[in-house]
Protein backbone atom coordinates (compact mmCIF):
# COMPACT_ATOMS: atom_id res chain seq x y z
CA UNK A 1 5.12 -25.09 11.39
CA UNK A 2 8.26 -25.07 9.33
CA UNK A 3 11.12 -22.41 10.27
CA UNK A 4 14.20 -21.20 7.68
CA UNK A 5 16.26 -19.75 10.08
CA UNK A 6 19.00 -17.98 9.81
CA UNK A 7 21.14 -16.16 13.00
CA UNK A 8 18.14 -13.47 14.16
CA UNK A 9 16.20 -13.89 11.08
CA UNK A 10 13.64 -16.40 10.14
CA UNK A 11 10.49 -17.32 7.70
CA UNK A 12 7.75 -18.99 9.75
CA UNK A 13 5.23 -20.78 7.30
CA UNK A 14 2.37 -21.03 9.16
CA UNK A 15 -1.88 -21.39 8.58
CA UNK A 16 -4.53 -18.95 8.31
CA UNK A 17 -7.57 -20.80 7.69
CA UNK A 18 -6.75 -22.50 4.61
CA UNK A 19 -4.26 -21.09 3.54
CA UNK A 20 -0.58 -19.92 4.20
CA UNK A 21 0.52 -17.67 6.11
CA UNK A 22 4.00 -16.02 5.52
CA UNK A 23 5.71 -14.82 8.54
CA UNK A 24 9.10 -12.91 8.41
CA UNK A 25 10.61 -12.66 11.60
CA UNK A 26 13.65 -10.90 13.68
CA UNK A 27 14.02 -13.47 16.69
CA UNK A 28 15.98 -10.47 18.28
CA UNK A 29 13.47 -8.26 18.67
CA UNK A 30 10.34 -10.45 18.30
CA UNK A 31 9.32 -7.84 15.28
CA UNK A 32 7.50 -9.74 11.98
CA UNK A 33 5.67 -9.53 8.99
CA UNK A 34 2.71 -11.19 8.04
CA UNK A 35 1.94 -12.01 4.32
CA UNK A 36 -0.94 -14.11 2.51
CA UNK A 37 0.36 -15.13 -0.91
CA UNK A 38 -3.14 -16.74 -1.84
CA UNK A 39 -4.79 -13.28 -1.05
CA UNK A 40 -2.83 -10.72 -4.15
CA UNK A 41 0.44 -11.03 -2.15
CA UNK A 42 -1.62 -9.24 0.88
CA UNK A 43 0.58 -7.30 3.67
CA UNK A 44 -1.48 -9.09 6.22
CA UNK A 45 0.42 -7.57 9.27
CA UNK A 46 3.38 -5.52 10.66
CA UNK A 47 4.66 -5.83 14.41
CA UNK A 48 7.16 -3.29 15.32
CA UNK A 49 9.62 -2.49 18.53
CA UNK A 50 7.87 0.76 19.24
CA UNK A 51 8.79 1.91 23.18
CA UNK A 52 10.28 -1.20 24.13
CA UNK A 53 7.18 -2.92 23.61
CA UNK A 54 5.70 -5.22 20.39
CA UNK A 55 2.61 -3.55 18.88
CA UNK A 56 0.94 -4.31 15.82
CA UNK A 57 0.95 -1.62 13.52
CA UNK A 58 -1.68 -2.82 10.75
CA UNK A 59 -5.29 -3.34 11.29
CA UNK A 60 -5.66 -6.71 9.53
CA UNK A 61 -8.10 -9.56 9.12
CA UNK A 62 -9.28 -11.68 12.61
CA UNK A 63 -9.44 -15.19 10.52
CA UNK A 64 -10.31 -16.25 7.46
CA UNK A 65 -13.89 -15.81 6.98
CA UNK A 66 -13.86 -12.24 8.02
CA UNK A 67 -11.29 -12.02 4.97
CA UNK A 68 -13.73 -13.90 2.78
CA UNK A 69 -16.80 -11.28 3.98
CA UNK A 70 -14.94 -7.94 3.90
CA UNK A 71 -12.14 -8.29 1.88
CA UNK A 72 -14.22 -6.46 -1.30
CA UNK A 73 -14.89 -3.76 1.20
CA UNK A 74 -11.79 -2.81 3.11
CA UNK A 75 -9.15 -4.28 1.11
CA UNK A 76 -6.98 -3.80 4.11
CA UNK A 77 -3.20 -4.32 3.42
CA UNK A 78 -4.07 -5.19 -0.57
CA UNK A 79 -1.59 -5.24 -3.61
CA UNK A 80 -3.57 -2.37 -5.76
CA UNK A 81 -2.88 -3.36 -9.61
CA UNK A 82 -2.89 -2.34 -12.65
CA UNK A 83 -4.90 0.39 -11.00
CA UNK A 84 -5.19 1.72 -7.35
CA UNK A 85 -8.17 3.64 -6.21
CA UNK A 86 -10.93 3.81 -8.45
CA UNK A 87 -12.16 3.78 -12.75
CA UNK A 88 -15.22 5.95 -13.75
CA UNK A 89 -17.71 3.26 -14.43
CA UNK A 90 -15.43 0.65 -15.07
CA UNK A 91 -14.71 2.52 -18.28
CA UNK A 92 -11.29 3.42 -20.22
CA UNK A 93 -9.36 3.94 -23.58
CA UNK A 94 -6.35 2.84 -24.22
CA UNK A 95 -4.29 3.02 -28.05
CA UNK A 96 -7.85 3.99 -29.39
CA UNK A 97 -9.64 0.63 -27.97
CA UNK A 98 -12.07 0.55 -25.48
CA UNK A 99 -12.31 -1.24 -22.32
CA UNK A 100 -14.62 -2.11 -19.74
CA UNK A 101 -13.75 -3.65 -16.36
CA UNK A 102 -15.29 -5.27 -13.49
CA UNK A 103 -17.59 -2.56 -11.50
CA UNK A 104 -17.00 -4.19 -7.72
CA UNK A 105 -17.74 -1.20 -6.07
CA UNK A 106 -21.66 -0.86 -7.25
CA UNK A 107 -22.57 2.22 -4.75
CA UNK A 108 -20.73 4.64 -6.76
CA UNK A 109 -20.59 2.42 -10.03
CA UNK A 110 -16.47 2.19 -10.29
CA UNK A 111 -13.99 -0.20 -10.42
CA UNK A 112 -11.85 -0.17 -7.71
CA UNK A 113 -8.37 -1.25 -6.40
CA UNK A 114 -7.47 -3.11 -9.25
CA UNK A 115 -7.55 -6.69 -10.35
CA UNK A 116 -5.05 -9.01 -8.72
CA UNK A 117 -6.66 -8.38 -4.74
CA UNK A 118 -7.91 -11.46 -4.65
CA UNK A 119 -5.56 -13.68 -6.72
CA UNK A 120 -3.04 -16.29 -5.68
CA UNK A 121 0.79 -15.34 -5.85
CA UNK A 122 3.28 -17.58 -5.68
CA UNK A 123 6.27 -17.57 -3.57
CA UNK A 124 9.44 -17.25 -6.05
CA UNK A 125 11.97 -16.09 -3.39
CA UNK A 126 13.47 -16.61 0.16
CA UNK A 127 16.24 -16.14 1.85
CA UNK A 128 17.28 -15.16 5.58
CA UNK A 129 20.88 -13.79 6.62
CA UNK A 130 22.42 -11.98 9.76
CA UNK A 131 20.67 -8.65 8.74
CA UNK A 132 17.45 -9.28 7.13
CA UNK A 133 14.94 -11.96 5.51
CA UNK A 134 13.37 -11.00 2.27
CA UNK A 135 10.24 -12.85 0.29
CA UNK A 136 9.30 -12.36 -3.36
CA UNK A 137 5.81 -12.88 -4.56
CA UNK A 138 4.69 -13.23 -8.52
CA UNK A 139 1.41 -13.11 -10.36
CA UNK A 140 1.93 -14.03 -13.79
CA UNK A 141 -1.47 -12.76 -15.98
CA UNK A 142 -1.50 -14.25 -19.71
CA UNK A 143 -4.42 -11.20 -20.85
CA UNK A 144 -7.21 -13.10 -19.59
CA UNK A 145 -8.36 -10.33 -16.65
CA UNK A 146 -11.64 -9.36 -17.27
CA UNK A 147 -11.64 -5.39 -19.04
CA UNK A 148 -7.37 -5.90 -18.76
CA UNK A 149 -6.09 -8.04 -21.93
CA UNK A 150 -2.68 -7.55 -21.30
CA UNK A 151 -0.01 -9.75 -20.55
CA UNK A 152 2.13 -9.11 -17.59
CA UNK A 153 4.77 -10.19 -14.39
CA UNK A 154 3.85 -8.63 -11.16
CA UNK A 155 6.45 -9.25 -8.31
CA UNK A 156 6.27 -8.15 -4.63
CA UNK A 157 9.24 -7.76 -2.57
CA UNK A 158 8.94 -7.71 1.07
CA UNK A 159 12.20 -6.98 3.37
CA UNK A 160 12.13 -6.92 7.02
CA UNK A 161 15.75 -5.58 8.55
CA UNK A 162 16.99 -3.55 11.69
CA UNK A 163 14.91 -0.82 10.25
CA UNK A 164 11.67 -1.63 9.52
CA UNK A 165 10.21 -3.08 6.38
CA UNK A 166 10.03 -1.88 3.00
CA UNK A 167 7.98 -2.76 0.14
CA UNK A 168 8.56 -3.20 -3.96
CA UNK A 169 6.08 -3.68 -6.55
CA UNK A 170 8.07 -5.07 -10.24
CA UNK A 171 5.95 -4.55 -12.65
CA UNK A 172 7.17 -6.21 -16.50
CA UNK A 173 5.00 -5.92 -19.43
CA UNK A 174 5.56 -9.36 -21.10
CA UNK A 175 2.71 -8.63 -23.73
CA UNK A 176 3.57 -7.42 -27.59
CA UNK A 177 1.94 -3.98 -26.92
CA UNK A 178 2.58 -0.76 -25.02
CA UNK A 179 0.06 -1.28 -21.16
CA UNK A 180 -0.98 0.60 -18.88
CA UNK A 181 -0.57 0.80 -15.11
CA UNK A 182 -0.54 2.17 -12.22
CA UNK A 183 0.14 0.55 -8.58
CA UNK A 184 -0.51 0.86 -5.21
CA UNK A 185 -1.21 -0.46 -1.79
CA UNK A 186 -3.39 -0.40 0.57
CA UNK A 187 -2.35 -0.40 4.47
CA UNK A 188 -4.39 1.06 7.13
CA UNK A 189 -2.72 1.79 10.47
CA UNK A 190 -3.19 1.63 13.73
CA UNK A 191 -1.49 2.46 16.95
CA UNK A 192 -2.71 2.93 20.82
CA UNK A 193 -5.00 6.05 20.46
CA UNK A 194 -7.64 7.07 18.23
CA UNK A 195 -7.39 8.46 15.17
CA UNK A 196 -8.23 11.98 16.61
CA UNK A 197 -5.75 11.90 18.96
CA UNK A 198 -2.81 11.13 16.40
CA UNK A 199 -0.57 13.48 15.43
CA UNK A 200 0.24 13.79 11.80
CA UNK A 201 2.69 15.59 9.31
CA UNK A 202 2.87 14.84 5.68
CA UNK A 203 5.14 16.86 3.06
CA UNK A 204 2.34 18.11 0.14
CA UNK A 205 1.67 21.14 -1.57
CA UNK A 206 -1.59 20.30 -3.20
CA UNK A 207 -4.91 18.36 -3.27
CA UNK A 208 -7.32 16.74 -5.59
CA UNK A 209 -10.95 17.93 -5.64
CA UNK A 210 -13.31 14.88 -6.24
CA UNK A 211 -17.22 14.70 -7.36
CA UNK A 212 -19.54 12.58 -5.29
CA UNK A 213 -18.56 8.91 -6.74
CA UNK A 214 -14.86 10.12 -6.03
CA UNK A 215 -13.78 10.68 -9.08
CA UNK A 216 -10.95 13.50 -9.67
CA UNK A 217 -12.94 16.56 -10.94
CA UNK A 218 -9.45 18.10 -12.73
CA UNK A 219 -8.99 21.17 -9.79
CA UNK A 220 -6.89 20.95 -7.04
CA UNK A 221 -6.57 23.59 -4.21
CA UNK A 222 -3.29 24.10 -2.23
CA UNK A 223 -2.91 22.21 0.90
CA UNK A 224 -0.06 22.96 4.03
CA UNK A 225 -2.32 21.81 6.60
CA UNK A 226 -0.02 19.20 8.14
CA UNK A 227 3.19 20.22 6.65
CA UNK A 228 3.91 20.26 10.48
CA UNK A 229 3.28 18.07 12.82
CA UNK A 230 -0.18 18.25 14.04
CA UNK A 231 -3.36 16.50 15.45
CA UNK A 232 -5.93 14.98 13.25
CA UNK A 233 -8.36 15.73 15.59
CA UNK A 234 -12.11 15.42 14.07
CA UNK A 235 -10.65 15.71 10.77
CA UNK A 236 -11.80 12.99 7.72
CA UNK A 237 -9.81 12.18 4.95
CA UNK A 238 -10.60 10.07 1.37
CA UNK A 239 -8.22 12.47 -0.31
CA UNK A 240 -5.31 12.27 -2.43
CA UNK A 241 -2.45 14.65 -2.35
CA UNK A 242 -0.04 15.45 -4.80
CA UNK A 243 3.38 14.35 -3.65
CA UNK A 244 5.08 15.07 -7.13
CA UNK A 245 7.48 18.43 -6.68
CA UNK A 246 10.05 15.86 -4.27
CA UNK A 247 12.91 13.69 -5.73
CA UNK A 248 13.39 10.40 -3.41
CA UNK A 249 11.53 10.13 -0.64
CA UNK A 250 8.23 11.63 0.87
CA UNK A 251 7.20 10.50 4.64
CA UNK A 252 3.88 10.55 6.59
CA UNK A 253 4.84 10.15 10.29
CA UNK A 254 1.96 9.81 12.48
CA UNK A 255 2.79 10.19 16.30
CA UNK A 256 0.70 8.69 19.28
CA UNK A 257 1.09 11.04 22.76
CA UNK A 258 -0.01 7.65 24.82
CA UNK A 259 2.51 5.42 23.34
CA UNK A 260 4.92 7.96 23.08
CA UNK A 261 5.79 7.15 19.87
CA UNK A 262 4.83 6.34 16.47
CA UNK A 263 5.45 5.30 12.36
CA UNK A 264 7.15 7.06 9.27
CA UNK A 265 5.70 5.60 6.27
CA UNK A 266 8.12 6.46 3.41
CA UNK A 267 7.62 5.97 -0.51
CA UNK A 268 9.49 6.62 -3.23
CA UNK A 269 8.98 10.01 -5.44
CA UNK A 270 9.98 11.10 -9.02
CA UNK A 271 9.83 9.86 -12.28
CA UNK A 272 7.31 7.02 -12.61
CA UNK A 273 7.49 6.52 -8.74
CA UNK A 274 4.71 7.11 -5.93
CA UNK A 275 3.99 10.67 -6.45
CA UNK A 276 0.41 10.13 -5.09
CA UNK A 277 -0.53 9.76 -1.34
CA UNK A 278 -3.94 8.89 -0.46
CA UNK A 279 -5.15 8.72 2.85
CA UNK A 280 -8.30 7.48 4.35
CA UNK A 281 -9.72 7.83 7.84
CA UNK A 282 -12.61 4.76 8.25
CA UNK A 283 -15.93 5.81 10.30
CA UNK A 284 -14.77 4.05 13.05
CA UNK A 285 -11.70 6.37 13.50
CA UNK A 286 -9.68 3.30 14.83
CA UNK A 287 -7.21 3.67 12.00
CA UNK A 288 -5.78 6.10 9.25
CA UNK A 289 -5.21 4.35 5.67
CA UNK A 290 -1.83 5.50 4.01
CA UNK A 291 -2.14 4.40 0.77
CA UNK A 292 1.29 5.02 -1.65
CA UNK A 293 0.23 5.31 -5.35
CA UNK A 294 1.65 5.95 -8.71
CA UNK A 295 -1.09 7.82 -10.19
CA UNK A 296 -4.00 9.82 -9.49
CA UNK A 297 -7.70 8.48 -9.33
CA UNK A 298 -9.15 7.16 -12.54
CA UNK A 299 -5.65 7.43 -13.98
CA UNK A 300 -7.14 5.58 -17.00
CA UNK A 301 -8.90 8.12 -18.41
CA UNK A 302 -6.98 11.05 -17.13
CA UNK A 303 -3.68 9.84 -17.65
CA UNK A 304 -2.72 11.52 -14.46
CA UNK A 305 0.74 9.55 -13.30
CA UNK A 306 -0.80 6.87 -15.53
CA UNK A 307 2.59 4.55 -16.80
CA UNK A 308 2.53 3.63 -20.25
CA UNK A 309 4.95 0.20 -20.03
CA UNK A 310 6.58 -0.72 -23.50
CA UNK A 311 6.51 -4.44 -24.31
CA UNK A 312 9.77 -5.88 -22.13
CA UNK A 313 9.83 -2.67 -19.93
CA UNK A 314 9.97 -2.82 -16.03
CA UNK A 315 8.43 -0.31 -13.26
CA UNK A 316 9.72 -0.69 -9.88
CA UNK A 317 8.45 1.70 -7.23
CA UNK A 318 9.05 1.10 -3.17
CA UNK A 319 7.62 1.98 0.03
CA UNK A 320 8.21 1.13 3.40
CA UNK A 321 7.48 1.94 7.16
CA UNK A 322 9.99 2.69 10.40
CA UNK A 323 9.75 3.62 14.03
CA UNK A 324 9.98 7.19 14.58
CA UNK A 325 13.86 7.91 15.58
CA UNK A 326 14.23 9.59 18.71
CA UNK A 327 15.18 12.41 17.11
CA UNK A 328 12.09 12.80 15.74
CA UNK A 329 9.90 12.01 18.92
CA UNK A 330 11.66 14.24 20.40
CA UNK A 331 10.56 16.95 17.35
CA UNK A 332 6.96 16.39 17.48
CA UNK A 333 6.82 16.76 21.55
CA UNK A 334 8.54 20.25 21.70
């Protein structure tokens, strides 16, 4: 194991499997981050001071082979590009040509969660102070992705500081044409209890109605069913809200009564930012997906928070996740 260390913050390079393993680390308060460059940049895991205690925050993937097997299933803590969530069929059009991408997710006969999932990133960035350690990841792409022939830079950013860690995709068109794209990211999240017994609160106004291969049907119904805090309780979720009437920040805190405390998972909103939340709740009800997006579902063909990237042109969108403040503990409880 090699350390850069630096005062309370470090980068651990350790193995999993294979292949590296990223750790960022605050020897302070024994909290980390666990990233797997070879896997799309992956957020691999999160371990937060939550209590006074360490838990781990993301359900990630045992070892390596159970990557290998269910990675193309779960896509747990995956770097969603140039497309989260799903493509009709694999099919789009784009400046009046036609495309046809990979269909990985043959039960309902879409593409799904992008291209780069699986592909290696490489580490272009380090560095440790007294207040935080940062890595940056990059996936170069020369147009040779199968259904995407466009040139492109995609960066990751990962910080861990004092308050948490926080997330930023850079996306830079480096083709001669205008692209398209959307990003997003995939972290489901665990904490003590069961899903059921979480309490939630999200900030949206609206949902999008879906047909049965989850594709957006074009309504959407008003939604202010956790605008408070409140329990999920038997409820299931593959649904994307809109998050697009706010201007900074939205937040999804999700509170657990046995721990006695919980997450706020922040992302950006406005202009060409995450204006999409999508959140998941597995069978198992072990763990609630928050996914962060820029664009709705099959944003290729309805342009729906689709970007439209001019040649040189950079989109930068963040996300991040913190321990619920005291303050707002003390909200949810009263």
């Amino acid at each position: 194991m090699k350390n850069k260390a630096n005062k309370n913050f470090q980068i651990l390079h350790e193995k999993f499997g294979g292949q590296q393993l990223l750790k960022l680390f605050n020897s302070k308060t024994g909290e980390s981050v666990g990233l797997l460059p070879e896997t799309g940049g992956m957020l691999h895991s999160l371990n937060l001071l939550i209590g006074g205690k360490i838990v781990s925050v993301l359900d990630c993937y045992s070892n390596e082979a159970e990557l290998k097997q269910e990675l193309r299933n779960s896509f747990k803590g995956s770097n969603l590009f140039p497309f989260p969530n799903r493509i009709a069929g694999g099919k789009y059009e784009f400046n009046s040509k036609k495309y046809q991408l990979p269909v990985n997710f043959p039960q309902e006969n879409n593409s799904i969660h992008g291209l780069v999932f699986d592909k290696p990133f490489k580490i272009v960035e380090s560095k440790t102070s007294d207040r935080k350690v940062n890595v940056k990841l990059r996936f170069d792409s020369n147009g040779n992705l199968p259904g995407y022939h466009f040139s492109f830079k995609l960066e990751a950013e990962f910080v861990l500081d004092e308050s948490g860690l926080k997330v930023t995709a850079i996306a830079t068109n480096t083709d001669s044409v205008m692209i398209p794209i959307g990003i997003g990211w995939h972290p489901y999240f665990q904490l003590q209890s069961k899903v059921d017994n979480l309490i939630l609160s999200f900030q949206s106004e609206r949902l999008y109605k879906v047909n049965d291969k989850m594709i957006p049907t074009g309504e959407n119904l008003g939604y202010s069913e956790f605008q408070k805090p409140k329990e999920v309780k038997d409820m299931n979720f593959d649904t994307c809200f809109d998050l697009s009437n706010g201007e900074g920040k939205s937040i999804v805190t999700i509170f657990d009564p046995v721990l006695r405390g919980g997450l706020s998972i922040w992302q950006e909103t406005g202009k060409e930012k995450l204006n999409f939340l999508q959140i998941y709740t597995p069978p198992t009800r072990k763990t609630i997906a928050i996914e962060p997006m820029t664009c709705l579902p099959d944003a290729f063909n309805n342009k729906t928070g689709l970007i439209s990237l001019q040649p040189g042109k950079t989109a930068s969108v963040s996300w991040g996740v913190t321990v619920l403040s005291k303050a707002k503990r003390k909200k949810i409880i009263h």
